[in-house]
Protein backbone atom coordinates (compact mmCIF):
# COMPACT_ATOMS: atom_id res chain seq x y z
CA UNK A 1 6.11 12.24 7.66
CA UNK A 2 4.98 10.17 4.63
CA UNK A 3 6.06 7.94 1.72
CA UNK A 4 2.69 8.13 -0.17
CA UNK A 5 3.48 7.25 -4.18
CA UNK A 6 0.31 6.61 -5.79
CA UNK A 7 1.27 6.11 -9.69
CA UNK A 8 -2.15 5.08 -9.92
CA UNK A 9 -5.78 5.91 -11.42
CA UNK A 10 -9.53 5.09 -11.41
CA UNK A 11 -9.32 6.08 -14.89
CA UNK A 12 -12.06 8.80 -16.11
CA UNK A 13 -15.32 7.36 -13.79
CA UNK A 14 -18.83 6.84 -14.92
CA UNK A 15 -19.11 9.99 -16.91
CA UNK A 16 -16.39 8.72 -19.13
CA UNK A 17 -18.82 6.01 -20.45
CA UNK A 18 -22.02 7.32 -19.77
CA UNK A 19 -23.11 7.43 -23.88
CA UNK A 20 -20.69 4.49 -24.54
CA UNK A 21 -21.14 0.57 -24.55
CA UNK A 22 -18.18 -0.42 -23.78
CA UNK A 23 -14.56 0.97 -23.18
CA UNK A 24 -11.04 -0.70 -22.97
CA UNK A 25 -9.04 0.75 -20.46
CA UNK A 26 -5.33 0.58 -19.23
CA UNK A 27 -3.76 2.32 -16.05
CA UNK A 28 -0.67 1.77 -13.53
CA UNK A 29 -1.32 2.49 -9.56
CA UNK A 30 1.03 2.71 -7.28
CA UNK A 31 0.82 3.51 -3.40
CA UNK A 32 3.52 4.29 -1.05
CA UNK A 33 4.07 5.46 2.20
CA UNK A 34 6.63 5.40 4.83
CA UNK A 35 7.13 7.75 8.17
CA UNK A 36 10.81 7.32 9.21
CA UNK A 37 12.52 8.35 6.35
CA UNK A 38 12.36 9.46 2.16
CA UNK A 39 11.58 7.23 -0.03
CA UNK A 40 14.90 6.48 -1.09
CA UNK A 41 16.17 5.91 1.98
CA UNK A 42 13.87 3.45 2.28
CA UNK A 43 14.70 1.44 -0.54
CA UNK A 44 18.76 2.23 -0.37
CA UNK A 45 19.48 2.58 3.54
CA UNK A 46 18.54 5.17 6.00
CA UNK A 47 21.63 7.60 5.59
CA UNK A 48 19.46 10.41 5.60
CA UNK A 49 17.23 12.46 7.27
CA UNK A 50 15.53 10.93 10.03
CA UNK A 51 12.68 10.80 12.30
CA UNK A 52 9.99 8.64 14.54
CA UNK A 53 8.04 6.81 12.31
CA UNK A 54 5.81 3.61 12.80
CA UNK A 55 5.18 2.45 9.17
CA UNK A 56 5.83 1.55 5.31
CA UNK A 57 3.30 0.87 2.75
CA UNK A 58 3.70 0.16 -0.65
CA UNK A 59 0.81 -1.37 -3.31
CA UNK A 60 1.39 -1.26 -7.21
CA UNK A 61 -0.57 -2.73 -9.60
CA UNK A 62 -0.98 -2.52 -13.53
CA UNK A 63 -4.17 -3.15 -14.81
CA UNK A 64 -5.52 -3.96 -18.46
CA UNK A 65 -9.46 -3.93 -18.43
CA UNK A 66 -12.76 -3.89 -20.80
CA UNK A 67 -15.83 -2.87 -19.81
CA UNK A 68 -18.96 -4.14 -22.31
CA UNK A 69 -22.32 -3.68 -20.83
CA UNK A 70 -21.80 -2.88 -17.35
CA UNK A 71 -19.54 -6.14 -17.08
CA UNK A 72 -16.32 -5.78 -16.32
CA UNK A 73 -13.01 -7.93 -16.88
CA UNK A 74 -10.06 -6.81 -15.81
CA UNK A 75 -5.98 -8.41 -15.71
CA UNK A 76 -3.86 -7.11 -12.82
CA UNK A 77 0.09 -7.91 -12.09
CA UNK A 78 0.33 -6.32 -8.25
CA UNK A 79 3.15 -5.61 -5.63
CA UNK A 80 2.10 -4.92 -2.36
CA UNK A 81 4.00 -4.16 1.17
CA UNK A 82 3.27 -3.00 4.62
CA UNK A 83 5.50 -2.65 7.60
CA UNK A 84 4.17 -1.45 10.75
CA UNK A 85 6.72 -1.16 13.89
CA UNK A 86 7.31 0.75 17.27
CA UNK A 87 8.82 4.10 16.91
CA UNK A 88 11.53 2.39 18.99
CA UNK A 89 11.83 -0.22 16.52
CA UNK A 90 12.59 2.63 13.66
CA UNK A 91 15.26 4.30 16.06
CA UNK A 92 16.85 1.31 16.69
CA UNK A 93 17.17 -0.11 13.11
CA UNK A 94 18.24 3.16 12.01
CA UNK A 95 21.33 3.32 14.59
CA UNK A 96 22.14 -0.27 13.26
CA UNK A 97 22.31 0.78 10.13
CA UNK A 98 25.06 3.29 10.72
CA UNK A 99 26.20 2.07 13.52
CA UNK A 100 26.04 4.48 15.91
CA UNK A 101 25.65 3.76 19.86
CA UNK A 102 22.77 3.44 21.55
CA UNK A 103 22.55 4.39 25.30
CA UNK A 104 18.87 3.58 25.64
CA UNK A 105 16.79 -0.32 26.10
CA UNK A 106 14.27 -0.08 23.37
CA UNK A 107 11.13 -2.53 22.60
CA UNK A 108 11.44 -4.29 19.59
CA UNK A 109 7.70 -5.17 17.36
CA UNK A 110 7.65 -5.13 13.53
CA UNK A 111 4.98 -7.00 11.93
CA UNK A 112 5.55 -7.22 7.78
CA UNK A 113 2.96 -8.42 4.99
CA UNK A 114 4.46 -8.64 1.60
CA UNK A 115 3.31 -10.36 -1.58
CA UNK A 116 3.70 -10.17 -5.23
CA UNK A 117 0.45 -11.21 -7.50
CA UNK A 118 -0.94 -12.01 -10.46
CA UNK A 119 -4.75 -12.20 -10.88
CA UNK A 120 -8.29 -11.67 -12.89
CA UNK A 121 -10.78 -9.76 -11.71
CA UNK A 122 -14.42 -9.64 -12.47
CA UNK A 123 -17.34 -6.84 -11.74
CA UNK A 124 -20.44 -5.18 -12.92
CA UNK A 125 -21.69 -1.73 -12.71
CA UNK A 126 -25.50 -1.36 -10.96
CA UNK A 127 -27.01 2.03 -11.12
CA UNK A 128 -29.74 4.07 -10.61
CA UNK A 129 -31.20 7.70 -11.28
CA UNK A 130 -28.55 9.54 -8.79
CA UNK A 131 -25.99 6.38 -7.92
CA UNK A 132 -23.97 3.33 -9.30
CA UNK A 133 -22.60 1.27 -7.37
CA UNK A 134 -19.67 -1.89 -8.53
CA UNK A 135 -18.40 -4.45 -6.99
CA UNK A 136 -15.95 -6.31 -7.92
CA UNK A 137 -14.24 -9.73 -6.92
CA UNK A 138 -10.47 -10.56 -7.54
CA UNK A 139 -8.83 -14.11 -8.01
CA UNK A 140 -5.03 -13.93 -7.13
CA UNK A 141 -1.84 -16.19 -7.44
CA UNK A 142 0.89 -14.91 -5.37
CA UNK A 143 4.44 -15.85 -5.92
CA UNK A 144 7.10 -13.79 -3.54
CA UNK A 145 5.08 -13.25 -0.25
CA UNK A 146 6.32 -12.89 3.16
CA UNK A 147 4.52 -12.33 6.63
CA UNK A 148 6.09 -12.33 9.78
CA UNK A 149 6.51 -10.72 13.28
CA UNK A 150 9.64 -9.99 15.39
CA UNK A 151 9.21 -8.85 19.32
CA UNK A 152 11.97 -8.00 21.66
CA UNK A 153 13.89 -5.76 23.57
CA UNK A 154 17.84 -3.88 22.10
CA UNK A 155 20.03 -2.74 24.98
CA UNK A 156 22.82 -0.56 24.86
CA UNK A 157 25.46 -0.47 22.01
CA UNK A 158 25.31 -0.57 18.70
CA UNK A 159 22.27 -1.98 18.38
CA UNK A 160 23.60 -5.19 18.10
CA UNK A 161 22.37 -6.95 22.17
CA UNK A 162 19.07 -8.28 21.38
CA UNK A 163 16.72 -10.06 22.27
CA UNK A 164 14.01 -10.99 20.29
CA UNK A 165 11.17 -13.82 19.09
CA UNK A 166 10.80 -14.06 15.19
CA UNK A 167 7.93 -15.89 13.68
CA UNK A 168 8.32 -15.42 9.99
CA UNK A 169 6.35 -16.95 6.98
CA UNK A 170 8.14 -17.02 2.85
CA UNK A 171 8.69 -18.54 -0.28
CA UNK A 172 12.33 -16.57 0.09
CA UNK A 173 14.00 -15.41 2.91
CA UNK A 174 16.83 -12.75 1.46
CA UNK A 175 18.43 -12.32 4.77
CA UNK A 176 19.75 -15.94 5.42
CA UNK A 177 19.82 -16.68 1.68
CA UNK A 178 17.61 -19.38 1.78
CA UNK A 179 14.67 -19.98 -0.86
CA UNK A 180 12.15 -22.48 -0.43
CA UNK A 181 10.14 -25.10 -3.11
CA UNK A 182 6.80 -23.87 -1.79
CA UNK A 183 3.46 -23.93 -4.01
CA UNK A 184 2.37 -20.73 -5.23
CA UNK A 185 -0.41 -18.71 -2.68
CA UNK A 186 -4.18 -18.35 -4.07
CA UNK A 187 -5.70 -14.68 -3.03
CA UNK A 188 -9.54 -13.31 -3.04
CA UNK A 189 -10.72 -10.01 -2.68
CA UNK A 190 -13.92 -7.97 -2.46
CA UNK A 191 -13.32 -4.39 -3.42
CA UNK A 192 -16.25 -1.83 -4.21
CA UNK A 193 -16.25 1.40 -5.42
CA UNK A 194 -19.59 3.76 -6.05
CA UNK A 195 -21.01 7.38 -6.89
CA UNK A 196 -24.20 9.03 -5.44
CA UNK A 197 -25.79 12.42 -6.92
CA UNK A 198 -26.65 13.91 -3.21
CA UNK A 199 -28.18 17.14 -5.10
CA UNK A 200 -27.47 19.52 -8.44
CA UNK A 201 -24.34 20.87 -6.33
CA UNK A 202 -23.30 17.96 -4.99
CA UNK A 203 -21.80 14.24 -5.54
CA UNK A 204 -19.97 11.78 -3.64
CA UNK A 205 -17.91 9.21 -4.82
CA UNK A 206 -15.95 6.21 -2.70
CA UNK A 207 -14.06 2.86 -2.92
CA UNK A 208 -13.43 0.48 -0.37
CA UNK A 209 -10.20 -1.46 -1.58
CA UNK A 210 -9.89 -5.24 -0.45
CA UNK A 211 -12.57 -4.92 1.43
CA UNK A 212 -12.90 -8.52 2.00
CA UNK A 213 -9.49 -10.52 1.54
CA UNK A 214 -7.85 -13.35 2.05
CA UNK A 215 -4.55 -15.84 1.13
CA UNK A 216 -3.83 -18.79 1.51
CA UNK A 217 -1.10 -20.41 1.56
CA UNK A 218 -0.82 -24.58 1.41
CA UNK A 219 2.70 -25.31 2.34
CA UNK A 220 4.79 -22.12 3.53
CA UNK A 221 7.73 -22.15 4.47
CA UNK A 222 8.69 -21.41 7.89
CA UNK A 223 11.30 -19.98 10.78
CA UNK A 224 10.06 -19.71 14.32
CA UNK A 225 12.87 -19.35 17.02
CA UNK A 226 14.38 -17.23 19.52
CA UNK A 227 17.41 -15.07 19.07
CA UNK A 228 20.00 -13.56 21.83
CA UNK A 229 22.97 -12.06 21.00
CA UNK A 230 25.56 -9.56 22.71
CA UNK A 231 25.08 -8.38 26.17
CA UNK A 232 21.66 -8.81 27.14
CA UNK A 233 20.25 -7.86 30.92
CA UNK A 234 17.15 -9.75 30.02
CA UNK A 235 16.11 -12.24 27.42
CA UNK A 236 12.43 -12.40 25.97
CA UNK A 237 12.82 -15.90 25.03
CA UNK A 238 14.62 -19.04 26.24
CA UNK A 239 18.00 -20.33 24.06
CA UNK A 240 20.80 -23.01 24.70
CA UNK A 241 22.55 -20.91 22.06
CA UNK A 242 22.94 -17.61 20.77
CA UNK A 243 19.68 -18.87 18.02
CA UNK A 244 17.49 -21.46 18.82
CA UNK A 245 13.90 -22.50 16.39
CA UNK A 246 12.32 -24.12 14.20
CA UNK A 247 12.04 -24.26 10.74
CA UNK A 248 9.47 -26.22 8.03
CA UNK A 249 6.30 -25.72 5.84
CA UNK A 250 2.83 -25.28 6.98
CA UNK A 251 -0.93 -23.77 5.95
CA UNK A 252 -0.76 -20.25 6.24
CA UNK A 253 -3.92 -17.80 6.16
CA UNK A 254 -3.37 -14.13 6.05
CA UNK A 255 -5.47 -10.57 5.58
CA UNK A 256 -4.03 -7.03 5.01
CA UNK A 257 -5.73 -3.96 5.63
CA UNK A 258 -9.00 -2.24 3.50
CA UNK A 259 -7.69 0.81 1.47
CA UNK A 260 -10.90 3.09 1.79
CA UNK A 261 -11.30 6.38 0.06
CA UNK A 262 -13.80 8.93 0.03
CA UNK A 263 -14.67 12.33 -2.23
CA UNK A 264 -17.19 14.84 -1.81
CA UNK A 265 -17.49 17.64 -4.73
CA UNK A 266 -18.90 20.79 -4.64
CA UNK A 267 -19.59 20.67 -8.38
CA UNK A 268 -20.70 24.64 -9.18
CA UNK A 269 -16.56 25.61 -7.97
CA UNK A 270 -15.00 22.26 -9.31
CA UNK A 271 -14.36 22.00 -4.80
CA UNK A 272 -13.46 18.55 -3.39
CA UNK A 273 -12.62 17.20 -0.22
CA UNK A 274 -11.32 13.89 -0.13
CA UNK A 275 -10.00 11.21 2.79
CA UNK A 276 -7.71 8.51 2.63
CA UNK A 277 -6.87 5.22 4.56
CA UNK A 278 -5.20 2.45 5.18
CA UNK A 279 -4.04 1.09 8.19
CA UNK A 280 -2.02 3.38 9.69
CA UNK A 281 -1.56 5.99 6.67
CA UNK A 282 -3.96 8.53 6.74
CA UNK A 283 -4.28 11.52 4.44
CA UNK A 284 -7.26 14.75 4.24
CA UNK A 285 -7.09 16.63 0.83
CA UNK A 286 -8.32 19.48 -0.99
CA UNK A 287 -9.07 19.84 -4.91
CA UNK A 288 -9.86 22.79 -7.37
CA UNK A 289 -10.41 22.40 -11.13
CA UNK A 290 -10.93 24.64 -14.20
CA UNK A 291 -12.48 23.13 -17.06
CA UNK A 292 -10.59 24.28 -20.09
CA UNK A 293 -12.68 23.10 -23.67
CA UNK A 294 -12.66 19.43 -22.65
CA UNK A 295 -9.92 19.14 -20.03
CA UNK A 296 -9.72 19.54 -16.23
CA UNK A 297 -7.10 21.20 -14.97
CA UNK A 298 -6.78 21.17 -11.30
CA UNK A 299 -4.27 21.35 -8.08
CA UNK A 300 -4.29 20.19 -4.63
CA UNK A 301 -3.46 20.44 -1.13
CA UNK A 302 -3.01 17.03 1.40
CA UNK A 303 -2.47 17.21 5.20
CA UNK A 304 0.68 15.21 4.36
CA UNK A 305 2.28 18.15 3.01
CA UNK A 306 1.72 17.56 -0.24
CA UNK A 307 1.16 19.84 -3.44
CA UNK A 308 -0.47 17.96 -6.93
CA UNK A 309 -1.28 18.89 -10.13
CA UNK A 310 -4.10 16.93 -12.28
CA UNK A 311 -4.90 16.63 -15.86
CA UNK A 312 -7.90 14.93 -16.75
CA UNK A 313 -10.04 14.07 -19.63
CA UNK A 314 -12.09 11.80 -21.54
CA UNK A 315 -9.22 9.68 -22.63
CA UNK A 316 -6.50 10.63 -20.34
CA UNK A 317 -5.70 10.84 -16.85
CA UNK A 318 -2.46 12.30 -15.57
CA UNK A 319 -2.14 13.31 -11.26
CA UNK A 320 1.65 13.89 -9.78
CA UNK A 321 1.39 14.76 -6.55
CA UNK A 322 4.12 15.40 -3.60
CA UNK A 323 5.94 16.91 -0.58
CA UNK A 324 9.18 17.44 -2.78
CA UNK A 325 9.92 18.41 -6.31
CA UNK A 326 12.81 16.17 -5.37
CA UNK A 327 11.28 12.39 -5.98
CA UNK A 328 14.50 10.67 -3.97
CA UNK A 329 13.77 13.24 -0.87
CA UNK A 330 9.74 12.64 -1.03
CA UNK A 331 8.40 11.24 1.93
CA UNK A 332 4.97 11.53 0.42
CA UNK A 333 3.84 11.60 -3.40
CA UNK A 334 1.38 10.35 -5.89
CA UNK A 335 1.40 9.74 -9.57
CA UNK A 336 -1.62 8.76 -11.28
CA UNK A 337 -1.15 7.47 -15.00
CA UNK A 338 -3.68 6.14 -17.70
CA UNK A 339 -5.73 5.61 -20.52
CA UNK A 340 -9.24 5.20 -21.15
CA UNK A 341 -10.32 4.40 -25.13
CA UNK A 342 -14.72 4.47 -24.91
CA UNK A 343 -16.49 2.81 -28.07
């Protein structure tokens, strides 16, 4: 099960400007997803329903953009976070968290990306008789950011005998309270999105998120070190005490994942199949609109038990899509939100 929130939107297309020269547009996306528990758990603590999971994903970004020409220029304030982690590793946090005993030795691997941005990006839109295709190249500067691993083994209890290795990069580390004077991180990305004409019936359209990425990092902060505690039958890692490490600022490079998306559209029945991906979040869906005078109305279906409803038009894009009416007990949902003014 899912956390997918997408509050987002790829406001209106190609057919939105297709007799204009320009257009200003405005939109908020946001992405979610998370297997072991609702989103609200996931954000407040995991005192609800529960199950194996071995992931959370969130990416949100507001966007401001013109397009003149074919060029684009766009302004983008973005969140993003993904957690990936043994299904062991969500049991055992989850009996930590309420404290409940643990009779079973369970492996221990969490791997976390997170980084907040703030960044211009830059594009233009090539096209042909049947396709257009636009690239489009993103210049980041990252303030909160945090990457990191953790590998070991819990034994029985309360989930409190571990063992484990941390290697963890930040500008902040909540946990032990400690924030570091670290230069902001620099980020570039490649994303491209396209449409092709494949007949009269039917078109497909894509976008390959992030594509290319990278960030960099000059002088981040640092803890590297090796942690026992409780009754342990076996340590991972050598320590004279119950935490032994290192801790300091270094060069940091990182990636995260390509978000890639794909739509085919049987365009006589207003019919779409679409896929979604990233990392380990995957999603199959199925669309049907009615055109209405000059707005789309349509609904959907996602293998992530989801149900949506979608407004579109020339101007306007609204999507809410979910597993639960119920936005606290969602474990998957998607709102898509924005404005699109052609000239």
């Amino acid at each position: 099960m899912r956390v997918n929130i997408s509050l987002g939107l790829l406001l209106c297309g190609a057919s939105c400007i297709a007799n204009a020269d320009g257009r200003f547009y405005s939109y908020l996306d946001i992405v979610a997803s998370s297997e072991p528990v609702p989103i609200g758990d996931m954000i407040d603590g995991w005192d609800s329903s529960f199950q194996k999971g071995d992931y959370a994903y969130a990416n949100a970004s507001a966007v401001m953009g013109f397009e003149i020409n074919s060029w684009i220029l766009e302004r983008e304030t973005r969140r993003y976070y993904y957690l990936t982690f043994s299904p062991d590793t969500a049991a055992w946090y989850r009996d930590l968290d309420q404290g409940n005993e643990r009779t079973t030795q369970d492996q221990i691997e969490l791997s976390a990306k997170v980084l907040d941005a703030q960044g211009l990006r830059f594009g233009y839109r090539f096209e042909g008789e049947y396709w257009q295709i636009t690239p489009k190249l993103a210049v980041y500067t990252v303030g909160h950011f945090q990457f990191g691993q953790l590998n070991g083994v819990s034994f029985d209890g309360t989930g409190r005998n571990v063992s484990v290795e941390l290697n963890s990069y930040f500008d902040e580390d909540k946990i032990l309270d400690f924030k570091a004077d670290v230069l902001e991180g620099q980020g570039l990305t490649l994303s491209i999105a396209g449409d092709w004409q494949i007949s009269d019936q039917w078109s497909l359209n894509y976008e390959l998120n992030d594509l290319f990425n990278r960030w960099t990092f000059e002088d981040a902060a640092f803890n590297k070190g090796c942690v026992n505690l409780g009754s342990v039958d076996e340590t991972v890692c050598s320590s004279t005490s119950s935490a032994s490490g290192r801790s300091g600022q270094e060069k940091l490079i990182e990636t995260i994942p390509v978000n890639s998306k794909a739509r085919l559209t049987y365009q006589p029945l207003g019919l779409s199949v679409a896929g979604t991906m990233h990392g380990r979040y995957e999603r199959l869906s199925l669309a049907k609109f009615w055109l209405f005078d000059d707005i789309d109305l349509g609904i959907s279906l996602h293998s992530t038990n989801q149900f949506g409803l979608h407004v579109h038009n020339r101007y306007f894009q609204l999507d809410v899509v979910s597993d639960d009416r119920r936005i606290h007990y969602a474990r998957d949902a998607e709102v898509t939100l924005g404005i699109s003014l052609p000239w």
